[in-house]
C-alpha atoms as a PDB file:
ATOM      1  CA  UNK A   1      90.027 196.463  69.806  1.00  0.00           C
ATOM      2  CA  UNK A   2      93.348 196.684  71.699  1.00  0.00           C
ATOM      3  CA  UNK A   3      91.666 196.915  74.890  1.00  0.00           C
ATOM      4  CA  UNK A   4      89.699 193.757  74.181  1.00  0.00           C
ATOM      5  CA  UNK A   5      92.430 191.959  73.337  1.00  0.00           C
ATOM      6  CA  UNK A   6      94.514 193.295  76.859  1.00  0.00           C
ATOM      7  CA  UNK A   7      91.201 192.212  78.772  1.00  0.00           C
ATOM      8  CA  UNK A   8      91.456 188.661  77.062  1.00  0.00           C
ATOM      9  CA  UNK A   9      95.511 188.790  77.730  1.00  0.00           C
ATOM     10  CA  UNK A  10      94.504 189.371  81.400  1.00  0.00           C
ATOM     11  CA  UNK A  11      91.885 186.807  81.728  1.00  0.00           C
ATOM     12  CA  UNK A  12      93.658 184.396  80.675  1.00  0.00           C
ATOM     13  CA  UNK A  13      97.161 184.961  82.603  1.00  0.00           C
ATOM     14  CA  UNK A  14      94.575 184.593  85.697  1.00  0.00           C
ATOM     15  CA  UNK A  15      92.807 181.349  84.457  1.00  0.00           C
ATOM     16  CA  UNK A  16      96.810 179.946  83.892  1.00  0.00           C
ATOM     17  CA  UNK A  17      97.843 180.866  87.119  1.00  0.00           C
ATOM     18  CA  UNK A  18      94.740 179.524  88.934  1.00  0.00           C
ATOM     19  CA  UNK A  19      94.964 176.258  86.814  1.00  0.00           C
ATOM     20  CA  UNK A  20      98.648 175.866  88.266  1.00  0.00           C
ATOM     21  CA  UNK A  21      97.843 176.706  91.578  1.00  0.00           C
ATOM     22  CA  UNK A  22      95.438 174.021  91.528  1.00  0.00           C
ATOM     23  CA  UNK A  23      97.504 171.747  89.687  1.00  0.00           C
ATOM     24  CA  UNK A  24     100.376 172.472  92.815  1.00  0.00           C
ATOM     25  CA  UNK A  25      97.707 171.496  95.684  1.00  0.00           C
ATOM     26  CA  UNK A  26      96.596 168.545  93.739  1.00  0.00           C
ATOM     27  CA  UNK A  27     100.119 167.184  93.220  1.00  0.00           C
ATOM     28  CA  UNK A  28     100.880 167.872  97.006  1.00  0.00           C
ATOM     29  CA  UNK A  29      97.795 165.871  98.002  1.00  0.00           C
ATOM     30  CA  UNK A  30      98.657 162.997  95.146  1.00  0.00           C
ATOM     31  CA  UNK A  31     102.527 163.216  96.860  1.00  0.00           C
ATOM     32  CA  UNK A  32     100.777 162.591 100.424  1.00  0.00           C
ATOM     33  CA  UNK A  33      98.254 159.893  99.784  1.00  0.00           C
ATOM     34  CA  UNK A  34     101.345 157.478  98.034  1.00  0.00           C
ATOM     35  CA  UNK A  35     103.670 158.740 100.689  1.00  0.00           C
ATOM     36  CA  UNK A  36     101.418 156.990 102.989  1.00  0.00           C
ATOM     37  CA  UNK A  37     100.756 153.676 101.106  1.00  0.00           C
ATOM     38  CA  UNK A  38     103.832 153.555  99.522  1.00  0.00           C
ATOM     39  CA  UNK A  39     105.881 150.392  99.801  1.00  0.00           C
ATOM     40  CA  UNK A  40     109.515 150.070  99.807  1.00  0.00           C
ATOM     41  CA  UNK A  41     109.838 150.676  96.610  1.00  0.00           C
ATOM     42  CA  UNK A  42     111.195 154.409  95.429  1.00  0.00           C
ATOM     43  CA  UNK A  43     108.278 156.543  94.631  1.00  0.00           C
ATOM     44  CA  UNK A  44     108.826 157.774  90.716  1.00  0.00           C
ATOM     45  CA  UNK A  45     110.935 161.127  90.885  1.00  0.00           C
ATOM     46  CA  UNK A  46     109.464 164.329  89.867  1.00  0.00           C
ATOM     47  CA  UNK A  47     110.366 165.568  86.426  1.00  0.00           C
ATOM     48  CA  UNK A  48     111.576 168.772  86.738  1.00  0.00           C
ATOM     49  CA  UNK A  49     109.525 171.448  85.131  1.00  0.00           C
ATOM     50  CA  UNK A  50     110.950 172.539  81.489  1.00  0.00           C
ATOM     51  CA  UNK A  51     108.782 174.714  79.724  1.00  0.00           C
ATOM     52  CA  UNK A  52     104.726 175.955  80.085  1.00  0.00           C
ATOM     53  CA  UNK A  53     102.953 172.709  80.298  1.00  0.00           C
ATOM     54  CA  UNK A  54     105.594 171.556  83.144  1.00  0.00           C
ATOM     55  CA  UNK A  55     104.707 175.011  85.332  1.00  0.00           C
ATOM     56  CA  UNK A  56     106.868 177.872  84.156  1.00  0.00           C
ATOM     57  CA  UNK A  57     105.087 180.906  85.117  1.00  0.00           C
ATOM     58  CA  UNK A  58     102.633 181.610  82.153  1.00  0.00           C
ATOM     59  CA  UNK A  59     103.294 184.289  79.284  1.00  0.00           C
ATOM     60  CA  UNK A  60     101.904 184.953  76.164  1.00  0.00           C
ATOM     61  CA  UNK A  61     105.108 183.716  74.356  1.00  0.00           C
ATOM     62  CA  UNK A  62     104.447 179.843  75.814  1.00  0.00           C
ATOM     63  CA  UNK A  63     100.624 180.348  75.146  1.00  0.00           C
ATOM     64  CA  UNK A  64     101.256 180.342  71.606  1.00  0.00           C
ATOM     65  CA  UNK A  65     104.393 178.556  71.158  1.00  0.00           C
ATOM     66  CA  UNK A  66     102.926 175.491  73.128  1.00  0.00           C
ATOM     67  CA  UNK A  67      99.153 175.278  72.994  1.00  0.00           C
ATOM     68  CA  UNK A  68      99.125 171.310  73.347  1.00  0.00           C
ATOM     69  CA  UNK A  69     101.197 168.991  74.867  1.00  0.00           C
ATOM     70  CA  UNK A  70     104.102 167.713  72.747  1.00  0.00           C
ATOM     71  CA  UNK A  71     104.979 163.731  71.834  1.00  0.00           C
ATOM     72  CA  UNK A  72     108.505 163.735  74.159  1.00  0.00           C
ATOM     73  CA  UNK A  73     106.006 165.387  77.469  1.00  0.00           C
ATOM     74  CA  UNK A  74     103.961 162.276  77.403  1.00  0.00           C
ATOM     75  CA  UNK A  75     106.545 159.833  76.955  1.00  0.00           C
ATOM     76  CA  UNK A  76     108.641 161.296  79.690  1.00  0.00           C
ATOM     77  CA  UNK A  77     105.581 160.984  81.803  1.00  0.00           C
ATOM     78  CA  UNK A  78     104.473 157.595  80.764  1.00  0.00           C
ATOM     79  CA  UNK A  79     107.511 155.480  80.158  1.00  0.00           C
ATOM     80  CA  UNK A  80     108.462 155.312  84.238  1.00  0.00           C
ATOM     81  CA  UNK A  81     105.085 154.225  84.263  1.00  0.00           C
ATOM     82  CA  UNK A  82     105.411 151.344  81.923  1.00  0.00           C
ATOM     83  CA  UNK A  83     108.648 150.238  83.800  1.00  0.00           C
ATOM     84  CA  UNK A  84     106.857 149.874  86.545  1.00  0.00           C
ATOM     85  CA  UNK A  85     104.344 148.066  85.246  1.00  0.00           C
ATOM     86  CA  UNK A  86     106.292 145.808  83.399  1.00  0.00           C
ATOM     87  CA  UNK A  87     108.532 145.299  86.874  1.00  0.00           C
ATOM     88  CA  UNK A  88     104.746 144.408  88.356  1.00  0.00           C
ATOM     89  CA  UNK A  89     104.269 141.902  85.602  1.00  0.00           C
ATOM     90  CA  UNK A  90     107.689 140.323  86.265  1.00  0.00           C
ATOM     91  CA  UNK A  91     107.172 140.025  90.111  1.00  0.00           C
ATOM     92  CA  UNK A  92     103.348 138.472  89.661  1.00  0.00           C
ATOM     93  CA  UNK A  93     104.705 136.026  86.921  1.00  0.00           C
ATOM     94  CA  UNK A  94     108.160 134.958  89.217  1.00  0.00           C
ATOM     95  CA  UNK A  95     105.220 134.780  92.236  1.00  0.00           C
ATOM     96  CA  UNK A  96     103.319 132.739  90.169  1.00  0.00           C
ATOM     97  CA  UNK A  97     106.174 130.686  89.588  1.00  0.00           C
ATOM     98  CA  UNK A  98     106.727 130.168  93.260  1.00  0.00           C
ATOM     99  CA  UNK A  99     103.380 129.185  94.339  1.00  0.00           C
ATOM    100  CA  UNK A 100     103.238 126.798  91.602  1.00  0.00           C
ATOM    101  CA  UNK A 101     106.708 125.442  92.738  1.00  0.00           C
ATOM    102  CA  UNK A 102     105.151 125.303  95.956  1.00  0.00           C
ATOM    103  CA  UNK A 103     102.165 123.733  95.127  1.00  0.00           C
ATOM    104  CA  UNK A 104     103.995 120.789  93.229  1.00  0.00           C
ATOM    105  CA  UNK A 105     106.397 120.168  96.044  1.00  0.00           C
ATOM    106  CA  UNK A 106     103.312 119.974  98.558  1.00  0.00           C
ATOM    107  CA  UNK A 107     101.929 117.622  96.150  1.00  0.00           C
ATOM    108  CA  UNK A 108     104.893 115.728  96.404  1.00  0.00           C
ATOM    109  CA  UNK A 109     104.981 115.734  99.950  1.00  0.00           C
ATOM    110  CA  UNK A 110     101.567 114.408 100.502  1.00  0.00           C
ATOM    111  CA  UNK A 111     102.022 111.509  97.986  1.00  0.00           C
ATOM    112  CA  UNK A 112     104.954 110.637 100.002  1.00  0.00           C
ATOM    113  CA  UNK A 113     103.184 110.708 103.003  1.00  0.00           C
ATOM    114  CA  UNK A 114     100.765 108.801 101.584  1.00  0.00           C
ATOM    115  CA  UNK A 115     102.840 106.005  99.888  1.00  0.00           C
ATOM    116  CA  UNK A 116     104.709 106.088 103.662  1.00  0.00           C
ATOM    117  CA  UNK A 117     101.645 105.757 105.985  1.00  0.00           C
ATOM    118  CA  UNK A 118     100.606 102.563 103.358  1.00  0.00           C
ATOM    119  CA  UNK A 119     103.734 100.414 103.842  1.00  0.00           C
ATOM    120  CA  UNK A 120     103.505 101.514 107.421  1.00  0.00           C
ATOM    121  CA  UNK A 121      99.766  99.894 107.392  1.00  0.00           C
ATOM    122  CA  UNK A 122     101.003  96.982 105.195  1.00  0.00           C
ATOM    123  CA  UNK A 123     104.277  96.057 108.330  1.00  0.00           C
ATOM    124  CA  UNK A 124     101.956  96.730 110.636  1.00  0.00           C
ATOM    125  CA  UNK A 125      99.600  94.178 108.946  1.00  0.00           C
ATOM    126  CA  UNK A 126     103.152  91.681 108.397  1.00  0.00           C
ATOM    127  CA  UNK A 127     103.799  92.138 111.949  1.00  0.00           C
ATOM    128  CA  UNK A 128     100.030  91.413 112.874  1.00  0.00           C
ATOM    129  CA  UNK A 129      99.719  88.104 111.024  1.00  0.00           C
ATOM    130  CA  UNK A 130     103.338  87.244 112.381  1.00  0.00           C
ATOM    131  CA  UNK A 131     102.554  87.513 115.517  1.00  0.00           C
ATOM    132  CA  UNK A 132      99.612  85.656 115.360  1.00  0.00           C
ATOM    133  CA  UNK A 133     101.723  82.843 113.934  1.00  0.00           C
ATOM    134  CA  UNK A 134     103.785  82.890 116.490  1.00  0.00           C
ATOM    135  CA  UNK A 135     100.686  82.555 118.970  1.00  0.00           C
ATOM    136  CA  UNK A 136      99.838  79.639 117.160  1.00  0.00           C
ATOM    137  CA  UNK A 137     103.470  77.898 117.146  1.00  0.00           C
ATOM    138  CA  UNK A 138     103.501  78.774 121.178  1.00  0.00           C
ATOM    139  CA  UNK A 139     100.516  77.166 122.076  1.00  0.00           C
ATOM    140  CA  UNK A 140     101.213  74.639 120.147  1.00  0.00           C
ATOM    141  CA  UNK A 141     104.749  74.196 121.453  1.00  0.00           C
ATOM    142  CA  UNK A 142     102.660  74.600 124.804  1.00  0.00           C
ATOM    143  CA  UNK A 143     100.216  71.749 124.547  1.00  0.00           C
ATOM    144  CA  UNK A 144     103.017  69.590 122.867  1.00  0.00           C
ATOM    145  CA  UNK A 145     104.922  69.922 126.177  1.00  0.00           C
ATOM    146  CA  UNK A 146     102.168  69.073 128.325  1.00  0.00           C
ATOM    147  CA  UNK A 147     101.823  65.484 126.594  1.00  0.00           C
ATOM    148  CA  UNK A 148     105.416  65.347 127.078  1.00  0.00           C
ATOM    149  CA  UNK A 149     105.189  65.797 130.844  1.00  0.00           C
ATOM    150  CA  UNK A 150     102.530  63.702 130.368  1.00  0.00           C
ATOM    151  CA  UNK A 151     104.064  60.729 128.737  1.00  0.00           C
ATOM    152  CA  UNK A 152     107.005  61.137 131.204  1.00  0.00           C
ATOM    153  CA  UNK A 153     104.835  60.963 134.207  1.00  0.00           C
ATOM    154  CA  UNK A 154     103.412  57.948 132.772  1.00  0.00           C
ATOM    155  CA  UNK A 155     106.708  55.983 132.001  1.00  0.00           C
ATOM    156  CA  UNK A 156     107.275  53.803 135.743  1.00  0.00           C
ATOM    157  CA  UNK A 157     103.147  54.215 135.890  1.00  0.00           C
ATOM    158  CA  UNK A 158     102.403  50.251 135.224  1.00  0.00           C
ATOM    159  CA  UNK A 159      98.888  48.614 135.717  1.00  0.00           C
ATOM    160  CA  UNK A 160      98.257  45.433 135.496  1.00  0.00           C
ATOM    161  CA  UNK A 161      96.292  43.869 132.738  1.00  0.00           C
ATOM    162  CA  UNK A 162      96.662  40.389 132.580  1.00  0.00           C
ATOM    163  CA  UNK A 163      97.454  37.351 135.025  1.00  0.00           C
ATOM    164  CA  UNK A 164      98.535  33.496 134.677  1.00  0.00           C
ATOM    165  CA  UNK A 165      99.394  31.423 137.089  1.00  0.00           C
ATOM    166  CA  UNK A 166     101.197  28.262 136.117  1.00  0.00           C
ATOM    167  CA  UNK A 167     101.285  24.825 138.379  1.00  0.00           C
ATOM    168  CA  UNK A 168     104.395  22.409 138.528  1.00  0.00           C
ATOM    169  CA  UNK A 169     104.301  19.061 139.757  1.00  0.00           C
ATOM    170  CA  UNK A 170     106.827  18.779 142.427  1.00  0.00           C
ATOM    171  CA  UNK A 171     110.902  18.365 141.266  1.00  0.00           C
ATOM    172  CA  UNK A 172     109.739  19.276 137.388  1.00  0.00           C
ATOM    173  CA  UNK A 173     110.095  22.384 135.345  1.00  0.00           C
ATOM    174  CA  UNK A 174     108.787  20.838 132.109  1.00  0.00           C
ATOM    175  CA  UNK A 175     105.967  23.237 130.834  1.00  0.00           C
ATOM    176  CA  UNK A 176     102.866  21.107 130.382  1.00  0.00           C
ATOM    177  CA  UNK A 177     100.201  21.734 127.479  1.00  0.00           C
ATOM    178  CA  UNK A 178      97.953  23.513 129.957  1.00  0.00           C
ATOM    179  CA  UNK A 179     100.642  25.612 130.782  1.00  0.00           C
ATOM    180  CA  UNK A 180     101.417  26.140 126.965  1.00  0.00           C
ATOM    181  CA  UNK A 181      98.223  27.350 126.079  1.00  0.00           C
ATOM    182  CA  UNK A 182      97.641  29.840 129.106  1.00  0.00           C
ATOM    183  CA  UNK A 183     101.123  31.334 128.000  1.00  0.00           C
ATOM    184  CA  UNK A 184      99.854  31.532 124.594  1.00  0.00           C
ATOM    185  CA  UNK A 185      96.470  32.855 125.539  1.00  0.00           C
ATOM    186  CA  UNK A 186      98.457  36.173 127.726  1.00  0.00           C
ATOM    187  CA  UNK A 187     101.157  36.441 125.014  1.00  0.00           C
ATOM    188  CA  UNK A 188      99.076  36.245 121.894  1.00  0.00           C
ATOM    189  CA  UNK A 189      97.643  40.097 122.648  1.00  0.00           C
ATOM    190  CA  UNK A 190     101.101  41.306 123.200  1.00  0.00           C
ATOM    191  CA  UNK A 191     102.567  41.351 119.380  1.00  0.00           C
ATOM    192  CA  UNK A 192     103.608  44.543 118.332  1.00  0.00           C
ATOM    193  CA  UNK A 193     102.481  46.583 120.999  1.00  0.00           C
ATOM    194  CA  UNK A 194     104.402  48.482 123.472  1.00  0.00           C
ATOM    195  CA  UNK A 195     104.401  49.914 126.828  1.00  0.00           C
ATOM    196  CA  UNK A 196     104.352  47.205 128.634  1.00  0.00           C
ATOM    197  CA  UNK A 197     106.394  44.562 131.132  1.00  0.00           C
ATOM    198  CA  UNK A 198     105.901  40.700 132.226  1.00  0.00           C
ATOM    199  CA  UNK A 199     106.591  39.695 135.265  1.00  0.00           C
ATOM    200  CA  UNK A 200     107.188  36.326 136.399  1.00  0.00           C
ATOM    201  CA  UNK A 201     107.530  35.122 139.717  1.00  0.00           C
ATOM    202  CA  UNK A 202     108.251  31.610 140.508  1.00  0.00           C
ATOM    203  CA  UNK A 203     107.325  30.259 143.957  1.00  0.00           C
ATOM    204  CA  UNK A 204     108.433  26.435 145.208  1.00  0.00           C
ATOM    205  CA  UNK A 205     107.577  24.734 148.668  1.00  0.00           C
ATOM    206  CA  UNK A 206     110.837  23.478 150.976  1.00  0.00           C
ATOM    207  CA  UNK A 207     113.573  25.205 152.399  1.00  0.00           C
ATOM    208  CA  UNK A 208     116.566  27.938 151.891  1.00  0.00           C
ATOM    209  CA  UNK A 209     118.623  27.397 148.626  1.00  0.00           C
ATOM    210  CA  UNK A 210     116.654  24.891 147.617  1.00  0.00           C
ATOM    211  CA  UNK A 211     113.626  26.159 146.945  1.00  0.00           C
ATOM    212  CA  UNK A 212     114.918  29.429 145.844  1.00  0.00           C
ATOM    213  CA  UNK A 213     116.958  27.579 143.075  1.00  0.00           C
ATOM    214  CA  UNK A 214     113.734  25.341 142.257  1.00  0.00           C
ATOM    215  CA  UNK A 215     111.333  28.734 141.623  1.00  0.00           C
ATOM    216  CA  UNK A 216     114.507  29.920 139.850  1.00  0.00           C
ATOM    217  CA  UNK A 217     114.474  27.081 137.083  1.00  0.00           C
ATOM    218  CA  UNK A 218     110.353  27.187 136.570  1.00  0.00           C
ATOM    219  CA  UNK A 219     110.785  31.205 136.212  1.00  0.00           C
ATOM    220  CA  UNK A 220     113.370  30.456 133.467  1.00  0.00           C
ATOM    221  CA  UNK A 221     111.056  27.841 131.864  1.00  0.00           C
ATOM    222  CA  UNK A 222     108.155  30.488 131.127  1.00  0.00           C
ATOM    223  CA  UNK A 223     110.582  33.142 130.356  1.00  0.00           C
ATOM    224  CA  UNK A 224     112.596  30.884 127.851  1.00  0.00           C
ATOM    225  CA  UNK A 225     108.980  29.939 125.998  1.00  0.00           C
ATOM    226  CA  UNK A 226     107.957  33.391 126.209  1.00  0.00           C
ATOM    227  CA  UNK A 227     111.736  34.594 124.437  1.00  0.00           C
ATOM    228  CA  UNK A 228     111.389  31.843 121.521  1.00  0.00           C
ATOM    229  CA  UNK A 229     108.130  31.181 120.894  1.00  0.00           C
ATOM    230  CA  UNK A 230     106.069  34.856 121.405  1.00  0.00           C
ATOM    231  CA  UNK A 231     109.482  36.363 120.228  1.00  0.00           C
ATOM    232  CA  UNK A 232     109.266  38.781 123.243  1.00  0.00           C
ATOM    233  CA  UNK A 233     112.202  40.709 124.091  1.00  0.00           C
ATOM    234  CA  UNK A 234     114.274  39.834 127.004  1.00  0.00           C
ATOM    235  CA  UNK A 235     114.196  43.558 128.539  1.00  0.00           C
ATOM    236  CA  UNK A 236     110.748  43.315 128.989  1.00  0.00           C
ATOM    237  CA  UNK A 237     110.337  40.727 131.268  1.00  0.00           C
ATOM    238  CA  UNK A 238     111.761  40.519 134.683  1.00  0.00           C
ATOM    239  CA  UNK A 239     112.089  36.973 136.649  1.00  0.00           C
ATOM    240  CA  UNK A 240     112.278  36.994 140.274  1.00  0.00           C
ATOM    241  CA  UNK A 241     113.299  33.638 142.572  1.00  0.00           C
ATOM    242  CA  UNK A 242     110.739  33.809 145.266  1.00  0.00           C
ATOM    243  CA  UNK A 243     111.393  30.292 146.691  1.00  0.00           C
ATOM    244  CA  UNK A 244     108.996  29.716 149.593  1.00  0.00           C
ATOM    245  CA  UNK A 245     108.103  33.433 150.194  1.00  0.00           C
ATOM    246  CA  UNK A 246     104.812  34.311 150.983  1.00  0.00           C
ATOM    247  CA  UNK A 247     102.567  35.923 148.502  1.00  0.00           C
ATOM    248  CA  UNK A 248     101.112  39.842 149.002  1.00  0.00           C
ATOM    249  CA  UNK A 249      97.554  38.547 148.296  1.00  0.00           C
ATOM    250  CA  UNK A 250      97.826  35.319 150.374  1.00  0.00           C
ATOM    251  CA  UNK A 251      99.511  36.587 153.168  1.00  0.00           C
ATOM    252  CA  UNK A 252     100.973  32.587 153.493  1.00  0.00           C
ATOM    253  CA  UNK A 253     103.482  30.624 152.356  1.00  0.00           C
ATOM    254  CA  UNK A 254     104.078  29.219 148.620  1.00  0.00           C
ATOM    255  CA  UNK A 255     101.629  25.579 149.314  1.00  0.00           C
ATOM    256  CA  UNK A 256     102.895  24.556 145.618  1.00  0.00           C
ATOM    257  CA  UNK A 257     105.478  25.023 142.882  1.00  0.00           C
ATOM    258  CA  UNK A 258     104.012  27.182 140.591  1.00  0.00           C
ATOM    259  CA  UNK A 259     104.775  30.596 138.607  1.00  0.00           C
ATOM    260  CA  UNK A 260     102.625  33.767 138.377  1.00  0.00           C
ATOM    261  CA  UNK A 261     102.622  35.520 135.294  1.00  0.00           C
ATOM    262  CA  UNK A 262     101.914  39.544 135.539  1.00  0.00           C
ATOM    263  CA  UNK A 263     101.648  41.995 132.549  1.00  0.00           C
ATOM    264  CA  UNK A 264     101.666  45.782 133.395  1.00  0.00           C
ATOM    265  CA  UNK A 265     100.578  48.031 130.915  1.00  0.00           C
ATOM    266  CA  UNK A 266     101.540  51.998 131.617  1.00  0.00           C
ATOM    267  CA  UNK A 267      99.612  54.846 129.097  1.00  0.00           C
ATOM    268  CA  UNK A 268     102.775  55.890 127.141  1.00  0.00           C
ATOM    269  CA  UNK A 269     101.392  54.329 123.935  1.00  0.00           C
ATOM    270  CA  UNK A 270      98.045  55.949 124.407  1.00  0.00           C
ATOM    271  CA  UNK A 271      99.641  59.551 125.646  1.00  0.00           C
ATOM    272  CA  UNK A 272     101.734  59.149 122.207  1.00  0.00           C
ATOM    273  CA  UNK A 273      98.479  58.880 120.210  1.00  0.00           C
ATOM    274  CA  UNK A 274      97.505  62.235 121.301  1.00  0.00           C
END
């Protein structure tokens, strides 16, 4: 009986010492794997073996005085596990913190950008319609100034529209009625218009002073009926002494006392109308 109980003894001092042995090359290879992929964290130190579960050389004393593993083995061995796990927990929940910080300031960003890029659109569209206004007012202020020039080149641009000649018997300057009504006839056309001149050239047969001052007093005659009966203003008619001069169409001499009545008409009312 006592040699069955050696030969157990024996047995199982070799299956202890061949469980550490294995146990030691496992842990080595354990310690080189995490060596390689560990980060820069400290890898979790080693407890240091105590009694027969932790590696003491095996006996028959720690076979029966520890056959399992006691309550303070496993929380040695687990709680630097659980730190670290809770330290994991803490870093994914601050990342998770970050990326949504991140997330809600990109959000931010691209509204920004957003509410940006549409007042940009809406100037741009203000500037647009501005300058398109501004078109407008320049051609406008464009064609204005072309009537302008227009009118102004027309000002001294007279044409005649209207002629009367009036006879005089010799030494008179008395209108007669045929004279009236030929005045009335080329005056009556002339109320409230403007843009236009009369003039009124008298012409009288004879010699030097004389006959200048005699085509001067039949001028006035017209113009004076002209003044206070048509009520046409004085600066717009123009009386010229031609005494015995001879006419531009005639070519001759004056062969009578008589006056010619001229109105000119220029396009100033016409150029206004535009």
């Amino acid at each position: 009986m006592r040699n069955r109980i050696f030969l157990a003894t024996v047995i199982l001092f070799a299956l202890a010492a061949f469980a550490q042995q294995t146990n030691t090359s496992s842990s080595s290879s354990a310690s080189a794997g995490v060596s390689q992929s560990a980060s820069d964290r400290e890898p979790l130190a080693s407890p240091r073996p105590k009694d027969f579960w932790d590696g003491d050389d095996p006996n028959l004393g720690n076979l029966v005085t520890h056959p399992f593993a006691n309550k303070k083995y496993v929380q040695r061995h687990v709680t630097p596990i659980r730190d670290r796990i809770n330290e994991l927990d803490q870093l994914t929940s601050e990342n998770g913190r970050q990326i949504k910080d991140v997330d809600t300031r990109a959000q931010q960003g691209i509204q920004l950008a957003s509410e940006k890029a549409s007042l940009a659109d809406q100037h741009a569209s203000d500037a647009a319609t501005k300058a398109q206004t501004a078109q407008t007012a320049a051609n406008q202020a464009s064609t204005r100034v072309s009537n302008a020039e227009q009118m102004v080149g027309s000002l001294d641009q007279y044409k005649g529209s209207a002629q009367t000649e009036i006879r005089f018997r010799p030494g008179q300057t008395v209108l007669s009625k045929n004279a009236k009504n030929a005045l009335d006839e080329m005056a009556a056309p002339l109320k409230d218009q403007r843009g236009y001149i009369i003039e009124v050239r008298g012409f009288s047969p004879g010699q030097g002073q004389g006959a200048i001052r005699s085509s001067q007093r039949m001028a006035d005659s017209v113009v004076r009926y002209l003044v206070l009966t048509h009520s046409i203003p004085v600066y717009r008619i123009y009386a010229m002494s031609m005494g015995n001069s001879p006419t531009a169409a005639e070519g001759k001499r004056a062969s009578g006392a008589r006056v010619e009545v001229n109105v000119l008409k220029n396009d100033l009312e016409t150029a206004a109308k535009r």
